[in-house]
Protein backbone atom coordinates (compact mmCIF):
# COMPACT_ATOMS: atom_id res chain seq x y z
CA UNK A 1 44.75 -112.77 -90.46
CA UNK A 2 43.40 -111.78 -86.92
CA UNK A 3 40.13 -109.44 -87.11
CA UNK A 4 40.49 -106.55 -84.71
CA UNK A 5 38.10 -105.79 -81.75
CA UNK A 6 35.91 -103.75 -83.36
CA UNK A 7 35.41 -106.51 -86.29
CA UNK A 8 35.05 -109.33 -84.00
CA UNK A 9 31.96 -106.85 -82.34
CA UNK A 10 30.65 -106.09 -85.51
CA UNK A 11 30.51 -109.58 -86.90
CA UNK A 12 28.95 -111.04 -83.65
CA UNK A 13 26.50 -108.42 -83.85
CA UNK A 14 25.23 -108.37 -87.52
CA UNK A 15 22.21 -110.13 -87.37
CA UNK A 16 20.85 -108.26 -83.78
CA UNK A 17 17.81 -106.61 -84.67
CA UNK A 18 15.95 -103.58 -82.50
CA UNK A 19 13.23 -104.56 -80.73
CA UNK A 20 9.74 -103.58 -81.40
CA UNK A 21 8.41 -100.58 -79.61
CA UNK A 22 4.89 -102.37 -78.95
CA UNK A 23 6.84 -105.62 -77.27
CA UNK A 24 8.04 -103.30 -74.23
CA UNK A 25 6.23 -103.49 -70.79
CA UNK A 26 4.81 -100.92 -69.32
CA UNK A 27 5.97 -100.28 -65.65
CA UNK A 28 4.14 -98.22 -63.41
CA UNK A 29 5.55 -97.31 -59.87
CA UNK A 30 3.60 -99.00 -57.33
CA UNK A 31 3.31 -97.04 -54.38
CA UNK A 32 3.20 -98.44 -51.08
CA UNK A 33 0.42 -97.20 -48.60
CA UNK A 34 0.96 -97.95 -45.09
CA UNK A 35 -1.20 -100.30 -43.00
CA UNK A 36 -3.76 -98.90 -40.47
CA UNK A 37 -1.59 -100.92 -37.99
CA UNK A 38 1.85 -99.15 -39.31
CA UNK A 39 0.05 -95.70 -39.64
CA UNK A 40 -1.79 -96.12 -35.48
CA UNK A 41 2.19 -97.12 -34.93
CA UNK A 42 3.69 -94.25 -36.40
CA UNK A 43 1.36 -91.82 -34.75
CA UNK A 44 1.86 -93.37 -31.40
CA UNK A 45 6.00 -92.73 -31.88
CA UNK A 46 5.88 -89.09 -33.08
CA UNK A 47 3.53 -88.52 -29.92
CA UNK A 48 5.67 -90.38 -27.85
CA UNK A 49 8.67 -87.68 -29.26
CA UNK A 50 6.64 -84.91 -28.75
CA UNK A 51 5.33 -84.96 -25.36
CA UNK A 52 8.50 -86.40 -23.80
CA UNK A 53 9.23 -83.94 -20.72
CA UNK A 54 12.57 -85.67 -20.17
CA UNK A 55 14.84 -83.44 -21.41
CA UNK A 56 18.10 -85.41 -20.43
CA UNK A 57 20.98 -85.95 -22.81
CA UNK A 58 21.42 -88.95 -24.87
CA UNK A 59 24.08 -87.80 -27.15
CA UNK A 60 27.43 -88.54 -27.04
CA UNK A 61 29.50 -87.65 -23.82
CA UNK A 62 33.10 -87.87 -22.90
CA UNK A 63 33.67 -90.89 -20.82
CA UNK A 64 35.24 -90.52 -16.97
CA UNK A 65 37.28 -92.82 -15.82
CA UNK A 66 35.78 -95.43 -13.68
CA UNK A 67 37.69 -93.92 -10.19
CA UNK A 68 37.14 -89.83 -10.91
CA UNK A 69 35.72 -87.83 -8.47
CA UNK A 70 32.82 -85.83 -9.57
CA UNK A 71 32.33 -82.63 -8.80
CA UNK A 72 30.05 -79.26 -9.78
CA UNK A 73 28.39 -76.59 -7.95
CA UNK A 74 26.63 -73.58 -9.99
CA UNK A 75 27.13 -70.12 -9.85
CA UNK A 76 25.68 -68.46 -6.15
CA UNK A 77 26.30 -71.65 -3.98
CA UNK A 78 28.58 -70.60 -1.28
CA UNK A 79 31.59 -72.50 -0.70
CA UNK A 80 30.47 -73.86 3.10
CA UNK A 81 27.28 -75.12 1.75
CA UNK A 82 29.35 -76.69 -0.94
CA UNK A 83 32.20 -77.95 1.22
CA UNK A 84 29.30 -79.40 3.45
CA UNK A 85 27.97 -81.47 0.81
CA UNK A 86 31.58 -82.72 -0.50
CA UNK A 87 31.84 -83.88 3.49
CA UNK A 88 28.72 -85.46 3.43
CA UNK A 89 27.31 -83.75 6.47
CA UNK A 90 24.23 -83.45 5.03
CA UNK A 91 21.60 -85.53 6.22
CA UNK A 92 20.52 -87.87 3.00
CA UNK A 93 16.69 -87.86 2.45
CA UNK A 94 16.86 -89.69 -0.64
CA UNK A 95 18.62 -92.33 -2.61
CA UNK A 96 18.60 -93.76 -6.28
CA UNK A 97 20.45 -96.89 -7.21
CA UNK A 98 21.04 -97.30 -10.65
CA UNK A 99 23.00 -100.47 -10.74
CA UNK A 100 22.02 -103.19 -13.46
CA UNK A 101 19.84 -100.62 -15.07
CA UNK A 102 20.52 -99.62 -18.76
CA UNK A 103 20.84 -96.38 -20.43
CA UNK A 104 17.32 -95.46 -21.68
CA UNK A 105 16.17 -97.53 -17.60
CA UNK A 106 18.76 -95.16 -16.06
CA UNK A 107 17.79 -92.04 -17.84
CA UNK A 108 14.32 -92.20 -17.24
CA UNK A 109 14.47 -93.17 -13.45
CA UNK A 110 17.23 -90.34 -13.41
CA UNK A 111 14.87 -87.51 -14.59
CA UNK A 112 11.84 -89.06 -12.52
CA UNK A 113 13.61 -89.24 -9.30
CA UNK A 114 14.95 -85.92 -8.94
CA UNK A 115 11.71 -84.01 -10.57
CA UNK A 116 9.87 -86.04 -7.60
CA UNK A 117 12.57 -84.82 -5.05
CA UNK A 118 11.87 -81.39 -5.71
CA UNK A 119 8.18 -81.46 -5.38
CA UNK A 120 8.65 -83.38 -2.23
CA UNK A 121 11.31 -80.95 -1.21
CA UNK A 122 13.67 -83.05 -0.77
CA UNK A 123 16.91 -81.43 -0.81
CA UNK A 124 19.60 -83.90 -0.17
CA UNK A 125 20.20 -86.92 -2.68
CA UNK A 126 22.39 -89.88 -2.61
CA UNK A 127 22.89 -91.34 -6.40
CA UNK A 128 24.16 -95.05 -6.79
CA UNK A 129 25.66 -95.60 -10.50
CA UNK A 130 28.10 -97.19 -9.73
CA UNK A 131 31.75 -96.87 -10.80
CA UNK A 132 31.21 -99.18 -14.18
CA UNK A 133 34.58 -101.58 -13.89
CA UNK A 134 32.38 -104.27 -15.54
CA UNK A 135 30.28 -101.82 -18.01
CA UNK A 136 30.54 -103.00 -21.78
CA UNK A 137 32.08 -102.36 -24.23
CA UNK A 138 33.09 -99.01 -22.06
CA UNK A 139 33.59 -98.48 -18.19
CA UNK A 140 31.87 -95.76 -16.27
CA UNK A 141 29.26 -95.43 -18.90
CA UNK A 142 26.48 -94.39 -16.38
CA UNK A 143 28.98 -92.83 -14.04
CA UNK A 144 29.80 -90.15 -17.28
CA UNK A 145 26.25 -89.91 -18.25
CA UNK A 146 25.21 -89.11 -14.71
CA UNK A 147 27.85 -86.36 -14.33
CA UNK A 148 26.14 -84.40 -17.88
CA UNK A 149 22.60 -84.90 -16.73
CA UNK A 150 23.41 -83.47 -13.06
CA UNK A 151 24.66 -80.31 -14.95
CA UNK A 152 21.59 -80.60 -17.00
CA UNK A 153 19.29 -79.91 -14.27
CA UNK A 154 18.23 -77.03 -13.49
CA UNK A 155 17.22 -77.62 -9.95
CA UNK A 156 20.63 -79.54 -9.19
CA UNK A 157 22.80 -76.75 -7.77
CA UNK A 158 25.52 -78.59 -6.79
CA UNK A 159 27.17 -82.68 -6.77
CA UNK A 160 30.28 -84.47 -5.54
CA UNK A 161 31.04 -88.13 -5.45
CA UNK A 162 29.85 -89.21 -1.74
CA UNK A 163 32.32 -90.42 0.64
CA UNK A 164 33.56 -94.03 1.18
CA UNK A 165 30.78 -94.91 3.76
CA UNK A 166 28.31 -94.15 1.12
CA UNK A 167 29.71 -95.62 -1.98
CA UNK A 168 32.82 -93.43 -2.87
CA UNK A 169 33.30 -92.88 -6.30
CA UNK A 170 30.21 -94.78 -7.57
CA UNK A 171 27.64 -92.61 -5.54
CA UNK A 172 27.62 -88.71 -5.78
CA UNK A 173 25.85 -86.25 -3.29
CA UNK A 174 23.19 -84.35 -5.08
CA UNK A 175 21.99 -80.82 -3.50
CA UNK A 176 18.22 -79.56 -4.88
CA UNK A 177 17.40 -75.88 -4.93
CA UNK A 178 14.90 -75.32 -2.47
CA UNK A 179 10.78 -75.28 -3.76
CA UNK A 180 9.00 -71.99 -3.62
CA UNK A 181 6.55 -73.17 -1.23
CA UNK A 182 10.48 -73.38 0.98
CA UNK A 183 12.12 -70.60 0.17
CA UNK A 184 8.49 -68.60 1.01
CA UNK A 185 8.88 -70.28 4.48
CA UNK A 186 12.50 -69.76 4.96
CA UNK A 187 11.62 -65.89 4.34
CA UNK A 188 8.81 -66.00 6.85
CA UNK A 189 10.77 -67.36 9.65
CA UNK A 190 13.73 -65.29 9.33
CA UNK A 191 12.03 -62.16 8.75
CA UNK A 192 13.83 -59.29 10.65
CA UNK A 193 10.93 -57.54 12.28
C-alpha cells in the first residue's frame, strides 16, 4: 500500500537529530569603516553640493520641439523694448555657443556666462544651442533646457529665438536687467532739473 506524504516525511526524517547548541558559530556583524581616501572623497562631494552657486535646473523639463520659437518677457518690460529684441535690433554684445557641449558642460557655461554679462553690463546676449535634430536619444534637449533656465534667471527679463541671420530657431536673444552701477547712471543723466 502507498504511504501518504506525511509518512514518506516522517520516515525519511526519523533518524535527524537536533544539533548541538555549542556546535553553532558565532557571527558578529562586521562593520565597515570607510578609508581615509573614501572619507577626504566624501567630504570633498558634500562641499562640492553645498557651495554650488549655480542654481540652474537639472530636473526634468518638457521637451520643445526642435523648430519652436522661444519666447518670454517678465512682468514690467514694455512691449517696444520687447518687440525690439524679437526684431533683433539690438546691438549683440555677447554670444555663447553651446553646440557639442553636454548637459552638466552646457549648464555650467550657461550660469557662468550670463552672471559675467551682468557684472560687465552687458545687456544684449546672443545664445547658440542649437536646434538639437541630431541630439540623442531626444531632440532639442539643450534647446528645452535653455528655455527653463532663461526663466530661471533672475536678471534675464526677457528672450526670443533670434532671427535667421543669427541662427533662427537654434539661437535666442537674451535681454539683462541693467546693473545698479547703470541704472544709477541712467538716473543721473536724465535727471529733470
Amino acid at each position: 500500500m502507498a504511504m501518504t506524504d506525511e509518512e514518506l516525511f516522517l520516515a525519511s526524517m526519523g533518524d535527524v537529530v537536533p544539533l548541538a547548541q555549542d556546535n553553532r558559530a558565532q557571527l558578529k556583524k562586521q562593520q565597515n569603516q570607510p578609508t581615509d581616501a573614501q572619507l577626504a572623497r566624501r567630504k570633498a562631494a558634500q562641499k562640492e553640493l553645498d557651495f554650488d552657486p549655480n542654481f540652474l535646473s537639472t530636473e526634468y523639463v518638457d521637451l520643445l520641439d526642435p523648430h519652436d520659437q522661444l519666447g518670454y518677457k517678465k512682468d514690467g518690460v514694455q512691449e517696444g523694448v520687447y518687440k525690439n529684441l524679437r526684431l533683433g535690433k539690438y546691438q549683440i554684445d555677447a554670444t555663447l555657443d553651446l553646440h557639442g557641449k553636454s548637459f552638466i558642460e552646457a549648464r555650467q557655461a550657461m550660469f557662468e556666462f550670463v552672471t559675467d554679462c551682468q557684472k560687465r553690463n552687458i545687456r544684449v546676449l546672443l545664445i547658440r544651442h542649437g536646434i538639437g535634430l541630431k541630439s540623442k536619444p531626444f531632440p532639442a534637449i539643450l534647446k528645452s533646457y535653455c528655455n527653463k533656465w532663461l526663466q530661471e534667471m533672475p536678471n534675464v527679463l526677457a528672450f526670443h529665438s533670434a532671427l535667421t541671420c543669427h541662427g533662427g530657431s537654434g539661437s535666442t536673444y537674451t535681454l539683462l536687467k541693467k546693473s545698479d552701477e547703470k541704472k544709477l547712471e541712467n538716473r543721473e543723466i536724465h535727471a529733470k532739473r
